[in-house]
C-alpha atoms as a PDB file:
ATOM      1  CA  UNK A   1     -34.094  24.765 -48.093  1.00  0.00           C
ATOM      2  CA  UNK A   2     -31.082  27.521 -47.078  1.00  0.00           C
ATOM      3  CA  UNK A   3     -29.642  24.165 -44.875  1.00  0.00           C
ATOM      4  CA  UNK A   4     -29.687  22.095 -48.608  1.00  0.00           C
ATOM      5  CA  UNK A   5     -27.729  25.326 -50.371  1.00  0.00           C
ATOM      6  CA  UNK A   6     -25.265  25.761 -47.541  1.00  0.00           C
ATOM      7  CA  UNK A   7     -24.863  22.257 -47.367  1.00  0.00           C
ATOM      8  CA  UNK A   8     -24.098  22.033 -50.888  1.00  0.00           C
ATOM      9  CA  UNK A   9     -21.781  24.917 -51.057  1.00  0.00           C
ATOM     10  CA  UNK A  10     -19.528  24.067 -47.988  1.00  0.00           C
ATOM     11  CA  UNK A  11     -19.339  20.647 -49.653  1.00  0.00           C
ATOM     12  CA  UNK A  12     -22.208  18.675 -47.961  1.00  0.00           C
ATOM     13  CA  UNK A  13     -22.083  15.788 -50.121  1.00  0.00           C
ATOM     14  CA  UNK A  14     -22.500  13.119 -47.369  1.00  0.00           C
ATOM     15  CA  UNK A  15     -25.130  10.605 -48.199  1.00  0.00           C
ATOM     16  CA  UNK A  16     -28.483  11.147 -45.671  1.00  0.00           C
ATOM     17  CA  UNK A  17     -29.352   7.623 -44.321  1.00  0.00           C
ATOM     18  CA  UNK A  18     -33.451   7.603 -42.966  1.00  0.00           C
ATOM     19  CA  UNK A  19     -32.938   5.366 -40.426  1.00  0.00           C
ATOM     20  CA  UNK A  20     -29.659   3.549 -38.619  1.00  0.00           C
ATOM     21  CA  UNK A  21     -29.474   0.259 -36.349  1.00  0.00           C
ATOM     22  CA  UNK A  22     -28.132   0.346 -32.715  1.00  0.00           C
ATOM     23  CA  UNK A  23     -26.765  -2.721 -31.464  1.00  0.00           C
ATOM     24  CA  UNK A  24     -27.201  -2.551 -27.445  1.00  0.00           C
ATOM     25  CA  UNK A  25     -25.445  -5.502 -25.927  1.00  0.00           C
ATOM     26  CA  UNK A  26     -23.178  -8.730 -27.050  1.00  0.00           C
ATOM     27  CA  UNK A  27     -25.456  -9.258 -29.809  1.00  0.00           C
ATOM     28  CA  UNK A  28     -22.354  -9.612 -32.560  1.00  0.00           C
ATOM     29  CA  UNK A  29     -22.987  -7.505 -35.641  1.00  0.00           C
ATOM     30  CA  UNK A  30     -24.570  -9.034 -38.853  1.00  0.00           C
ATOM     31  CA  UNK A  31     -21.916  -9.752 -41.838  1.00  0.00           C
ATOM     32  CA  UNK A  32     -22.990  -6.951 -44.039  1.00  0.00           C
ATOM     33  CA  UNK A  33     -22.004  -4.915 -41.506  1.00  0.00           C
ATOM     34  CA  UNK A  34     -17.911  -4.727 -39.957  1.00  0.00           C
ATOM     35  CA  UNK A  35     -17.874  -3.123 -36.605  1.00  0.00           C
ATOM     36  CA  UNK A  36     -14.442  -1.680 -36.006  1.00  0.00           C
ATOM     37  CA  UNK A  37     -14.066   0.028 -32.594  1.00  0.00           C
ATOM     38  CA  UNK A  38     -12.356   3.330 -32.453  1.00  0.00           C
ATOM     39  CA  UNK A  39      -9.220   3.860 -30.485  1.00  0.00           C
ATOM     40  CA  UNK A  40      -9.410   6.746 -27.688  1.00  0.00           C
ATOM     41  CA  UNK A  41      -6.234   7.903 -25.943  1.00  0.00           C
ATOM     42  CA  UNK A  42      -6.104   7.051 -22.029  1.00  0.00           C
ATOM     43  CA  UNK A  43      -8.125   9.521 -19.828  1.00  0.00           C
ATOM     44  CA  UNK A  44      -7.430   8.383 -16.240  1.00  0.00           C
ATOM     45  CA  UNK A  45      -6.461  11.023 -14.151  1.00  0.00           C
ATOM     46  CA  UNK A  46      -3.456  10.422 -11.908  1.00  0.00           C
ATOM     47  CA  UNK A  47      -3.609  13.359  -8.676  1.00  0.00           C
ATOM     48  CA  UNK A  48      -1.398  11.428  -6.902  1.00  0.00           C
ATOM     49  CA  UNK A  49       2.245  13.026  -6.185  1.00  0.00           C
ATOM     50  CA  UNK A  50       3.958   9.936  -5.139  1.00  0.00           C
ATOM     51  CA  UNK A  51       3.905   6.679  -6.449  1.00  0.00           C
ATOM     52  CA  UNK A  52       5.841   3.514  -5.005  1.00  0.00           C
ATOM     53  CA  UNK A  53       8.699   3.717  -7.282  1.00  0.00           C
ATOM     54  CA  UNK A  54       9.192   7.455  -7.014  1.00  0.00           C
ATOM     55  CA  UNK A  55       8.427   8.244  -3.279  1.00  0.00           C
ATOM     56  CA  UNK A  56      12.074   7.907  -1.831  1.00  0.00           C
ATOM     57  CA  UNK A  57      13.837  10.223  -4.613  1.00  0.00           C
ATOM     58  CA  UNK A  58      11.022  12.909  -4.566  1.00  0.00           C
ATOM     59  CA  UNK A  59      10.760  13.352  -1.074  1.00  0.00           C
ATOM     60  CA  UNK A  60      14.507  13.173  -0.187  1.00  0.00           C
ATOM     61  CA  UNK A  61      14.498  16.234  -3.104  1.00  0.00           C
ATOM     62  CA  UNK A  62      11.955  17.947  -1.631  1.00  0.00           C
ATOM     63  CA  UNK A  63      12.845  17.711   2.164  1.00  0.00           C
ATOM     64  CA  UNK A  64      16.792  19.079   0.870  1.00  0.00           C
ATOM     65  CA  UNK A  65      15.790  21.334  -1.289  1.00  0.00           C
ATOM     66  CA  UNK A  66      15.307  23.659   1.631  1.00  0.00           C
ATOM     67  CA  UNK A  67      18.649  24.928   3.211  1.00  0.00           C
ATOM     68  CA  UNK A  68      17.546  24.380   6.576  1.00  0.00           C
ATOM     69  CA  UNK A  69      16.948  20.834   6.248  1.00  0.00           C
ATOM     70  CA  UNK A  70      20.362  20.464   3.917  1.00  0.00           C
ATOM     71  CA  UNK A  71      22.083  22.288   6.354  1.00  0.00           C
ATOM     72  CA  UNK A  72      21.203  19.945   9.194  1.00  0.00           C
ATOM     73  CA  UNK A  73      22.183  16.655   6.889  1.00  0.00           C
ATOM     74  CA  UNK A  74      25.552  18.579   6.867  1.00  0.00           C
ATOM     75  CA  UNK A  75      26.052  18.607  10.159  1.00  0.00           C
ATOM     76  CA  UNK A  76      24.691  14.922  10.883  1.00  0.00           C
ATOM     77  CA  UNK A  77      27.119  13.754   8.390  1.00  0.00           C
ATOM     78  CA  UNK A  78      29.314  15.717  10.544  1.00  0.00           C
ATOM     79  CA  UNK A  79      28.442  14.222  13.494  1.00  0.00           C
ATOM     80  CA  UNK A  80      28.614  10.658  12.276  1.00  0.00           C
ATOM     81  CA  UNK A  81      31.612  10.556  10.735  1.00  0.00           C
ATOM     82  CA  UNK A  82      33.522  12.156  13.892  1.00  0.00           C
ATOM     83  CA  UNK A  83      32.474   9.085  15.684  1.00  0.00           C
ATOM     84  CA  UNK A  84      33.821   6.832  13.238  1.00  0.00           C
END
């Protein structure tokens, strides 16, 4: 009885149906009835750092980001182009 007032005063005017039908399978849907299948956004989880189009680039930044490494491409450029 408190539900029906609250319900009423929050703006419950939604119509109470006794019973519903669940369709489990392929069974398509009588006429009276239009099924229309809600959209969801993606949820696939990607944990992955690298992918095959990005593995080069990112690991070329992250090896040179440190300036031991970069220092050592210096001097192998160095190297290399003395002998050229």
């Amino acid at each position: 009885m408190l539900r029906r007032r609250l319900n009423r005063l929050c703006g419950g005017d939604e119509k109470r149906v006794d019973s519903r039908t669940i369709y489990v399978g392929h069974r398509p849907c009588p006429d009276t009835e239009a099924f229309i299948p809600s959209k969801f956004c993606d949820n696939r989880i990607v944990s992955s750092k690298y992918t095959v189009w990005n593995f080069l680039p990112k690991n070329l930044f992250e090896q040179f980001r440190r300036i031991a490494n970069f220092y050592f491409l210096i001097i192998f450029l160095v190297q290399v182009s003395e002998c050229i």
